[in-house]
N, C-alpha and C. Protein backbone atom coordinates (compact mmCIF):
# COMPACT_ATOMS: atom_id res chain seq x y z
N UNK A 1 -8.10 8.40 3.80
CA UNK A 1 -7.75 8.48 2.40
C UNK A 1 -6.24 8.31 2.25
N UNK A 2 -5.96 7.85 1.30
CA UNK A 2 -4.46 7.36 0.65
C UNK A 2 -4.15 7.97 -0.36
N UNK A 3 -3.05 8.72 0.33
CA UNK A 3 -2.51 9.93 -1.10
C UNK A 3 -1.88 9.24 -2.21
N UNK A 4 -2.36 9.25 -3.73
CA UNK A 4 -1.72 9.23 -4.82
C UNK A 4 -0.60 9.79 -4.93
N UNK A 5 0.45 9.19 -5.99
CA UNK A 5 0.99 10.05 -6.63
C UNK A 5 1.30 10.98 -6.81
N UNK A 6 0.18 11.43 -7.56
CA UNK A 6 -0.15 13.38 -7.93
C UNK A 6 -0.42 14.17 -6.37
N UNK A 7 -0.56 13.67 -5.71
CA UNK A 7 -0.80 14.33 -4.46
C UNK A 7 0.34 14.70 -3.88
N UNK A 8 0.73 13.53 -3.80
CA UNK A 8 2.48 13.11 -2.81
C UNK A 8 3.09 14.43 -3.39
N UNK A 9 3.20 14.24 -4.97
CA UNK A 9 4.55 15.14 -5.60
C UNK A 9 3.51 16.52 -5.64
N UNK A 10 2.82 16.85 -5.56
CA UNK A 10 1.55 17.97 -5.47
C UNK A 10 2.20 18.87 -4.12
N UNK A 11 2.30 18.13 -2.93
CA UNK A 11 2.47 18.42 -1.66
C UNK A 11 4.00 18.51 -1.69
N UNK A 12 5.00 17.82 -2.37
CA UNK A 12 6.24 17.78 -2.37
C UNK A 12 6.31 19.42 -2.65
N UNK A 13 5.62 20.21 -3.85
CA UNK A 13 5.77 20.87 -4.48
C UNK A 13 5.36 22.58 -3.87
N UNK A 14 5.31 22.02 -2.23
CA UNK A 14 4.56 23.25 -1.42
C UNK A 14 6.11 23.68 -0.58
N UNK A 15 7.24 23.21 -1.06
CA UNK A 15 8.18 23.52 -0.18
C UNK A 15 8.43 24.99 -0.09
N UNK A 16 8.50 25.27 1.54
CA UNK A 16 8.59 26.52 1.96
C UNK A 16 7.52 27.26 2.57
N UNK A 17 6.71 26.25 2.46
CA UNK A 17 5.18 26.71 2.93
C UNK A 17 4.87 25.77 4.31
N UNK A 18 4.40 26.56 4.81
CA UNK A 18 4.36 26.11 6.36
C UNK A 18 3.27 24.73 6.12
N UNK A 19 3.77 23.54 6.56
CA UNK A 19 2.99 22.26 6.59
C UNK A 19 3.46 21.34 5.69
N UNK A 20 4.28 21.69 4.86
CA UNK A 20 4.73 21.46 3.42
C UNK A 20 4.99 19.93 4.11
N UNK A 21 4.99 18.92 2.68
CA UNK A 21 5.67 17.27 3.29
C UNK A 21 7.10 17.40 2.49
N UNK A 22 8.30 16.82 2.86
CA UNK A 22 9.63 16.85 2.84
C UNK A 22 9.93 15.53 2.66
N UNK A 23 10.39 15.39 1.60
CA UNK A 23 10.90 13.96 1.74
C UNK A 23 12.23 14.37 0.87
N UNK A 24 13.38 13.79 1.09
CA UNK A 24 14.50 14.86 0.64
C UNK A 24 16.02 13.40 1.23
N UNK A 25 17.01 13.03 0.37
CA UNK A 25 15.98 13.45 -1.02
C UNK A 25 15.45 12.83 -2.01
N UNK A 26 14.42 13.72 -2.43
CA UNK A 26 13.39 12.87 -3.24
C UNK A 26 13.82 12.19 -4.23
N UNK A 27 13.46 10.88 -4.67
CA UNK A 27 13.83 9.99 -6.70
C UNK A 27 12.34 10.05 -6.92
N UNK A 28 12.43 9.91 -7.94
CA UNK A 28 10.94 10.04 -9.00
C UNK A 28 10.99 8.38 -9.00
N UNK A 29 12.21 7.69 -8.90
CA UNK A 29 11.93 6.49 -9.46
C UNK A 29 11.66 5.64 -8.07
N UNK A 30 11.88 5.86 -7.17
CA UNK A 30 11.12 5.81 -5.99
C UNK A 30 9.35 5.93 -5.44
N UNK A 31 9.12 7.03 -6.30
CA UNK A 31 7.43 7.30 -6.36
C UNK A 31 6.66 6.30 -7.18
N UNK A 32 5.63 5.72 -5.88
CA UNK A 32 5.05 4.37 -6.91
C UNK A 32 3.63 5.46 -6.96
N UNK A 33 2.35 4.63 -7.13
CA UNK A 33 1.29 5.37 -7.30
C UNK A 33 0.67 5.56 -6.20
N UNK A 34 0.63 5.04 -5.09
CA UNK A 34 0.20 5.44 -4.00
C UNK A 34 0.93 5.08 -2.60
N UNK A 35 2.52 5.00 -3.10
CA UNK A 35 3.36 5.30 -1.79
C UNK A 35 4.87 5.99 -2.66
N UNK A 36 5.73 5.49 -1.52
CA UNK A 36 6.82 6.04 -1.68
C UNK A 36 7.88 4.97 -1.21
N UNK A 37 8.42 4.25 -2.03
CA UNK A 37 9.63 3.79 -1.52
C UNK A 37 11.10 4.27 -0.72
N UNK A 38 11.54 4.03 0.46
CA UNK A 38 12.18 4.68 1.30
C UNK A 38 13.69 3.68 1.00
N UNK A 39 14.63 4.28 0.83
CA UNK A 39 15.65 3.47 0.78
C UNK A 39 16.87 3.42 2.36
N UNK A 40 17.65 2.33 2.23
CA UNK A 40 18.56 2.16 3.42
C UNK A 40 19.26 3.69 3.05
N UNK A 41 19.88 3.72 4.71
CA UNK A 41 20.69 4.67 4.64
C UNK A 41 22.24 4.49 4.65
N UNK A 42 22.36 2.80 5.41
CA UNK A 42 23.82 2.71 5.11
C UNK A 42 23.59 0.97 4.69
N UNK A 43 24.59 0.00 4.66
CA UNK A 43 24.97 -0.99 4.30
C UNK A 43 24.50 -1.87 5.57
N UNK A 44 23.93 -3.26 5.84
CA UNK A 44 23.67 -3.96 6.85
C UNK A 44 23.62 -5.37 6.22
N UNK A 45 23.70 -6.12 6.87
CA UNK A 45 23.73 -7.46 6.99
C UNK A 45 22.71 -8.12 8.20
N UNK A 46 21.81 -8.76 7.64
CA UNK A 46 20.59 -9.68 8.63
C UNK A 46 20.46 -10.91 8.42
N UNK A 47 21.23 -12.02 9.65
CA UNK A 47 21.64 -13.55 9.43
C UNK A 47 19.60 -13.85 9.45
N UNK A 48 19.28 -15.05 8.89
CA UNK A 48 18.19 -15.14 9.68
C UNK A 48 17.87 -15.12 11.30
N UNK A 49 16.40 -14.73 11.54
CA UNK A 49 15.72 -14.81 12.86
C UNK A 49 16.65 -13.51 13.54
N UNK A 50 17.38 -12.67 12.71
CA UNK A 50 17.47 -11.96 13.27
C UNK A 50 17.14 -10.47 13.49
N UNK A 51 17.12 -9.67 14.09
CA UNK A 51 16.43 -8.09 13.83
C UNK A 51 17.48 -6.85 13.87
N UNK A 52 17.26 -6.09 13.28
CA UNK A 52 18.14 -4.89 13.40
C UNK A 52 17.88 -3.81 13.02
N UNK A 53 18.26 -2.53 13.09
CA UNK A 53 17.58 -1.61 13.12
C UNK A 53 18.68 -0.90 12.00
N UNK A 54 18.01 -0.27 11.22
CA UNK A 54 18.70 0.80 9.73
C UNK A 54 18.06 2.29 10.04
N UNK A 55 18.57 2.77 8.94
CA UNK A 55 17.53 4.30 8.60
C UNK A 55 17.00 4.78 7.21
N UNK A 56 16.16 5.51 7.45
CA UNK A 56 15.69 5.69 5.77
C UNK A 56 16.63 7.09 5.55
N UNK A 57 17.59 6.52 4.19
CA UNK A 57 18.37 7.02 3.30
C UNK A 57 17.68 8.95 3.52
N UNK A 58 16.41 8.54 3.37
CA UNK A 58 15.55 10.05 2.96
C UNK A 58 15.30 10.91 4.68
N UNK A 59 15.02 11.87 4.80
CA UNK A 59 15.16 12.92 5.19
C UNK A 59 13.42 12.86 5.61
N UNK A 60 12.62 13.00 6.50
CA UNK A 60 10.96 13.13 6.23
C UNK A 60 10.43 14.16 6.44
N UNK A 61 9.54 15.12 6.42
CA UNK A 61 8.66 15.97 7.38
C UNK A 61 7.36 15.54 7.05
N UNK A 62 6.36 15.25 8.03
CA UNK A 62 5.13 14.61 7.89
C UNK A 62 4.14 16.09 8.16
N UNK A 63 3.41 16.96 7.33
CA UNK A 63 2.50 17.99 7.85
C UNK A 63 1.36 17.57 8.66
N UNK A 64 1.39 18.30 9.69
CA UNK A 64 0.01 18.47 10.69
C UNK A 64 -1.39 17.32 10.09
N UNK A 65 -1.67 17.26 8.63
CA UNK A 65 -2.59 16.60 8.28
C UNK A 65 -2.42 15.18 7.66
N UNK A 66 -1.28 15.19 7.67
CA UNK A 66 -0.92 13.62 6.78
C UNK A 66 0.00 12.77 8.05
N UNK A 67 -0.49 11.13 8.08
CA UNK A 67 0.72 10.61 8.94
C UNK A 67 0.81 9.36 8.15
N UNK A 68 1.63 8.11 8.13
CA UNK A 68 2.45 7.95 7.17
C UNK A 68 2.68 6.27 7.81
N UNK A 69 2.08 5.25 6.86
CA UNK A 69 2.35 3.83 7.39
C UNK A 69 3.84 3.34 6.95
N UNK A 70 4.33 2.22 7.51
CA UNK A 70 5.64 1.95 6.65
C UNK A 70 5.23 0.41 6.87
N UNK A 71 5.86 -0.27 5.29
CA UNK A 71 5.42 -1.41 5.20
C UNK A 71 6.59 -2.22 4.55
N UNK A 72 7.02 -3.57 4.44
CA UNK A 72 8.16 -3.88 3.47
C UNK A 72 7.87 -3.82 1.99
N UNK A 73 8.50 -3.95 1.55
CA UNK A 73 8.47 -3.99 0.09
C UNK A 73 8.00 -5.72 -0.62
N UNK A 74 7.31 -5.82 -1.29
CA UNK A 74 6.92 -7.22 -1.55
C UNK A 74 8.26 -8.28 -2.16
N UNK A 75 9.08 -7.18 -2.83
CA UNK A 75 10.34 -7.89 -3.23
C UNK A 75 10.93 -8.26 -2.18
N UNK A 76 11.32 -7.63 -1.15
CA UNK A 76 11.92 -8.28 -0.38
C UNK A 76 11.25 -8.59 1.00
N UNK A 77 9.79 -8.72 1.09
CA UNK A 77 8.76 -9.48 1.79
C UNK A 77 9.12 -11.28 1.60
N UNK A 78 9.13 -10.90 -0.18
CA UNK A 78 9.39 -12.36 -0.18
C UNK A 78 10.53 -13.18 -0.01
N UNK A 79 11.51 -12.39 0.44
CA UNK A 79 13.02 -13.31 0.94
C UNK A 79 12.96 -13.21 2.61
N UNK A 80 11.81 -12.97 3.05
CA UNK A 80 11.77 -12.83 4.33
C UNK A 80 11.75 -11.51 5.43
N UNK A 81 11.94 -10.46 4.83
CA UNK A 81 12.46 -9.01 5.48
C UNK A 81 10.88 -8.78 5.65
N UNK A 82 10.61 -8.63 7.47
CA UNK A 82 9.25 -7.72 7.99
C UNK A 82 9.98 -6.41 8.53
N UNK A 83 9.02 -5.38 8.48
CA UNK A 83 9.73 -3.83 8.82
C UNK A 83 8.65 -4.09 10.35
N UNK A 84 9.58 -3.36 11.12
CA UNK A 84 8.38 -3.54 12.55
C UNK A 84 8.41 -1.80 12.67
N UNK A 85 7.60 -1.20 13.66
CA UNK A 85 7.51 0.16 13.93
C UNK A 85 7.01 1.23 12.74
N UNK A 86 6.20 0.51 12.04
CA UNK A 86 5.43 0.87 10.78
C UNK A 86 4.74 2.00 11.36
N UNK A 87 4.97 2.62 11.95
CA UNK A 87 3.75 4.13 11.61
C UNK A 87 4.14 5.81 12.17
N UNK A 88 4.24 6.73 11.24
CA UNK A 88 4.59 7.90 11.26
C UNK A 88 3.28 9.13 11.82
N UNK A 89 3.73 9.67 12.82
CA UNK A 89 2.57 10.45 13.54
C UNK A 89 2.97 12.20 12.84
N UNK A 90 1.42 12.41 12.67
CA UNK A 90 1.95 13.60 11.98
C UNK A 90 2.81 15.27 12.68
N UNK A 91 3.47 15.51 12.05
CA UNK A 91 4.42 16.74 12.39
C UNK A 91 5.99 15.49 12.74
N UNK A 92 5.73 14.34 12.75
CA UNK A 92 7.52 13.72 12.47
C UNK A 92 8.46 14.67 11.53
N UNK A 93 9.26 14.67 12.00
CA UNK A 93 10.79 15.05 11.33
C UNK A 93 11.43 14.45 11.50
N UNK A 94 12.72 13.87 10.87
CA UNK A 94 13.91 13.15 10.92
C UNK A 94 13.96 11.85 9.56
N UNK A 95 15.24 11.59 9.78
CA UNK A 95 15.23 10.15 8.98
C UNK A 95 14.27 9.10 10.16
N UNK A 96 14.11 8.01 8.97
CA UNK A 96 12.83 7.35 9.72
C UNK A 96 13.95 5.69 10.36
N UNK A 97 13.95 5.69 11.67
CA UNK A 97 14.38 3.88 11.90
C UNK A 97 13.53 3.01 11.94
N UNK A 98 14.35 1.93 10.91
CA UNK A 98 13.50 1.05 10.67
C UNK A 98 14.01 -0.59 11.23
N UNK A 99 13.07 -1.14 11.96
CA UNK A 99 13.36 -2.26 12.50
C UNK A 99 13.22 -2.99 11.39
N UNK A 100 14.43 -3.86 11.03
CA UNK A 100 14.19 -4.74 9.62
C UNK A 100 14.54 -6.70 10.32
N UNK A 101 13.41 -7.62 10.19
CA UNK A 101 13.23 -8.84 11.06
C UNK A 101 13.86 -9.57 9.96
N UNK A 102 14.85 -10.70 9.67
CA UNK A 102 14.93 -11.68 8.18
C UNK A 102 13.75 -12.82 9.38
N UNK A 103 13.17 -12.66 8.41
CA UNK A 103 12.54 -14.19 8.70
C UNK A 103 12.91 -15.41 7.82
N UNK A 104 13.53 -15.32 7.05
CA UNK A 104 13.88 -16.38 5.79
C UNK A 104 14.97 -16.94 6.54
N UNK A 105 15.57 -17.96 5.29
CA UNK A 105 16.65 -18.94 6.08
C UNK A 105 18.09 -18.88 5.38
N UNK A 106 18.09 -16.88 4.31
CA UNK A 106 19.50 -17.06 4.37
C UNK A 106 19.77 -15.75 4.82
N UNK A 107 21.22 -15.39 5.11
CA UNK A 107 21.52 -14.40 5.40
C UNK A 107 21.51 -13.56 4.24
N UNK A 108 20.80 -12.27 4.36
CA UNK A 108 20.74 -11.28 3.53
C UNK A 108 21.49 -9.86 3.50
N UNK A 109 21.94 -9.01 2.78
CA UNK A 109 23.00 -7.95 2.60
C UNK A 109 21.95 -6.96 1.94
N UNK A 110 22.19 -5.79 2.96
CA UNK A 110 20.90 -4.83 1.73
C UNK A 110 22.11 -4.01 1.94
N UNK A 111 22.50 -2.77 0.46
CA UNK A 111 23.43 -2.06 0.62
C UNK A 111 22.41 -0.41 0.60
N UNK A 112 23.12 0.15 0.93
CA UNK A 112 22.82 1.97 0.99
C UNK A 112 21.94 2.30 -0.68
N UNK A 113 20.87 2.65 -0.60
CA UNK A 113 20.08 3.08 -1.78
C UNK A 113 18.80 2.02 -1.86
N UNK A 114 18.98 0.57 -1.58
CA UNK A 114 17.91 0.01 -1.68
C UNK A 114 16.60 -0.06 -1.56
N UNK A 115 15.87 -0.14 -2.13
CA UNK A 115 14.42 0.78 -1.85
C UNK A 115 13.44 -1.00 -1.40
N UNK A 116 13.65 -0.50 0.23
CA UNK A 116 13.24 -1.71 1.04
C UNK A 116 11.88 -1.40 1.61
N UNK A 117 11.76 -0.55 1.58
CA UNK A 117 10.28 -0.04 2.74
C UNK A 117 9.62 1.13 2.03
N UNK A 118 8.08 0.35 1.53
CA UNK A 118 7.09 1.45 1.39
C UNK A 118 6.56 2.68 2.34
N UNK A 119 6.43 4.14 1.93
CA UNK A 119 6.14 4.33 3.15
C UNK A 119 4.19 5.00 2.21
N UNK A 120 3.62 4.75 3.04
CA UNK A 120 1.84 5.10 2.78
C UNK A 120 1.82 6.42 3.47
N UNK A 121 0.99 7.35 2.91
CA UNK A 121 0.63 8.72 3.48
C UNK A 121 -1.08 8.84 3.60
N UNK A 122 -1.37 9.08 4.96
CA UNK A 122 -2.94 9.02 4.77
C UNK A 122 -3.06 10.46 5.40
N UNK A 123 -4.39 10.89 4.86
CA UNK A 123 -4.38 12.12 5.26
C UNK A 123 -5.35 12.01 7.07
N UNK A 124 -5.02 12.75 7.52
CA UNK A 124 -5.72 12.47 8.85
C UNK A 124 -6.44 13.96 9.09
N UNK A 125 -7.61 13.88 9.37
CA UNK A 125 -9.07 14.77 9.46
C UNK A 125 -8.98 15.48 10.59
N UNK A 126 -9.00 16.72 11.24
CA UNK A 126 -9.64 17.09 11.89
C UNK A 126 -8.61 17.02 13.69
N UNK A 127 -7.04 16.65 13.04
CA UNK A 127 -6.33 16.06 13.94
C UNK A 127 -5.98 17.54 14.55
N UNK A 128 -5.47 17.63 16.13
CA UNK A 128 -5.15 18.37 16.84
C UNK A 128 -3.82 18.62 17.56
N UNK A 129 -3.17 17.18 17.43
CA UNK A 129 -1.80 16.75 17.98
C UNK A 129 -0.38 16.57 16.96
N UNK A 130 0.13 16.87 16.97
CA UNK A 130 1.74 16.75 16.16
C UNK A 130 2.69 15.94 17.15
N UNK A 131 3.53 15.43 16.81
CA UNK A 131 4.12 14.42 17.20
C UNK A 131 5.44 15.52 17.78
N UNK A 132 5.68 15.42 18.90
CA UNK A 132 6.76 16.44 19.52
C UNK A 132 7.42 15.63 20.47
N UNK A 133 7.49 14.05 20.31
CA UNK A 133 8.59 13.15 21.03
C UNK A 133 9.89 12.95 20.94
N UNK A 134 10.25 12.44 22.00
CA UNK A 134 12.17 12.34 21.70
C UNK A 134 13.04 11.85 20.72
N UNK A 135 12.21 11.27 19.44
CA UNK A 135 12.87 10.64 18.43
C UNK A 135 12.59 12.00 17.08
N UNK A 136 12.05 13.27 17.53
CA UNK A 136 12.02 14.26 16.70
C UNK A 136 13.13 14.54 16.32
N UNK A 137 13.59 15.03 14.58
CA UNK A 137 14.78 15.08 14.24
C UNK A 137 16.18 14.08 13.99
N UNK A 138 15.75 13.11 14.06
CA UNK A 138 16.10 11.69 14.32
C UNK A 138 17.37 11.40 12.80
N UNK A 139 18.42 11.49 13.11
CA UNK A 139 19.29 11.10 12.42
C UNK A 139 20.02 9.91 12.51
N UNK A 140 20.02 8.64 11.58
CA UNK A 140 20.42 7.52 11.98
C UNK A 140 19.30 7.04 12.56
N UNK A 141 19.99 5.35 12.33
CA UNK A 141 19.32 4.67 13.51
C UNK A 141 19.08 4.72 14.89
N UNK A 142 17.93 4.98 15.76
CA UNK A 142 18.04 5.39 17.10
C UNK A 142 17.37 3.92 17.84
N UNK A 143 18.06 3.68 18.73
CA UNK A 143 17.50 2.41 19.69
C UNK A 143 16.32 3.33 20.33
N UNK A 144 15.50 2.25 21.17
CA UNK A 144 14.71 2.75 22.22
C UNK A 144 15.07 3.70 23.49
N UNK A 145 14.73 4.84 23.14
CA UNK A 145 15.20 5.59 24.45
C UNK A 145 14.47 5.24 25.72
């Protein structure tokens, strides 16, 4: 299942409560109806064919039951920008890095705030595992450890 809206900001609204989802910090004008637009965290430049890695502006905590796709944005799908490393395992913390590909044929400039990457929240059933890897807490862009 794919959390709405009313859910997202429902669950936003549990802060302080153990499991709570964190997204911080939050814009309303960011909240579509069934995701969340994630914005850059600093200023980058991507010539074509080339890849590089950013961070999401926002802050995440993913609870025990929800984990979290990331997808580009169709606006800027269509000048070429693919997000690679699309998927959030639940109990993540940190800002999220995002591999951003230009596939198009000009060089593109995204500045700090841009709301480039959807992120999807699905709820996950019956799960047993939380995500307790080395990119926990993750500030900035982090290469491959």
């Amino acid at each position: 299942m794919i959390l709405s809206s009313a859910e997202i900001i429902r669950r936003l609204g549990q802060s302080g409560h153990s499991g709570a989802l964190v997204i911080s910090p939050y814009s309303s004008t960011c909240q579509q109806p069934a995701s969340y637009d994630l914005r850059i965290g600093d200023d980058i430049g991507i010539e074509p064919g080339a890849c590089t890695l950013a961070h999401s502006l926002e802050w995440v905590e993913i609870p025990p039951d929800l984990a979290a796709t990331l997808r580009t944005r169709s606006s800027y799908g269509r000048r070429g920008i693919l997000v690679t490393a699309g998927f959030v395992d639940p109990g993540f913390r940190g800002q999220l890095t995002l591999g951003l590909v230009n596939m198009g044929n000009e060089p593109l400039t995204l500045k700090r705030g841009d709301r480039v990457v959807q992120m999807i929240m699905h709820q996950v059933t019956q799960g047993d595992l939380i995500y307790e890897g080395r990119y926990q807490d993750s500030k900035g862009a982090i290469s491959a450890r």
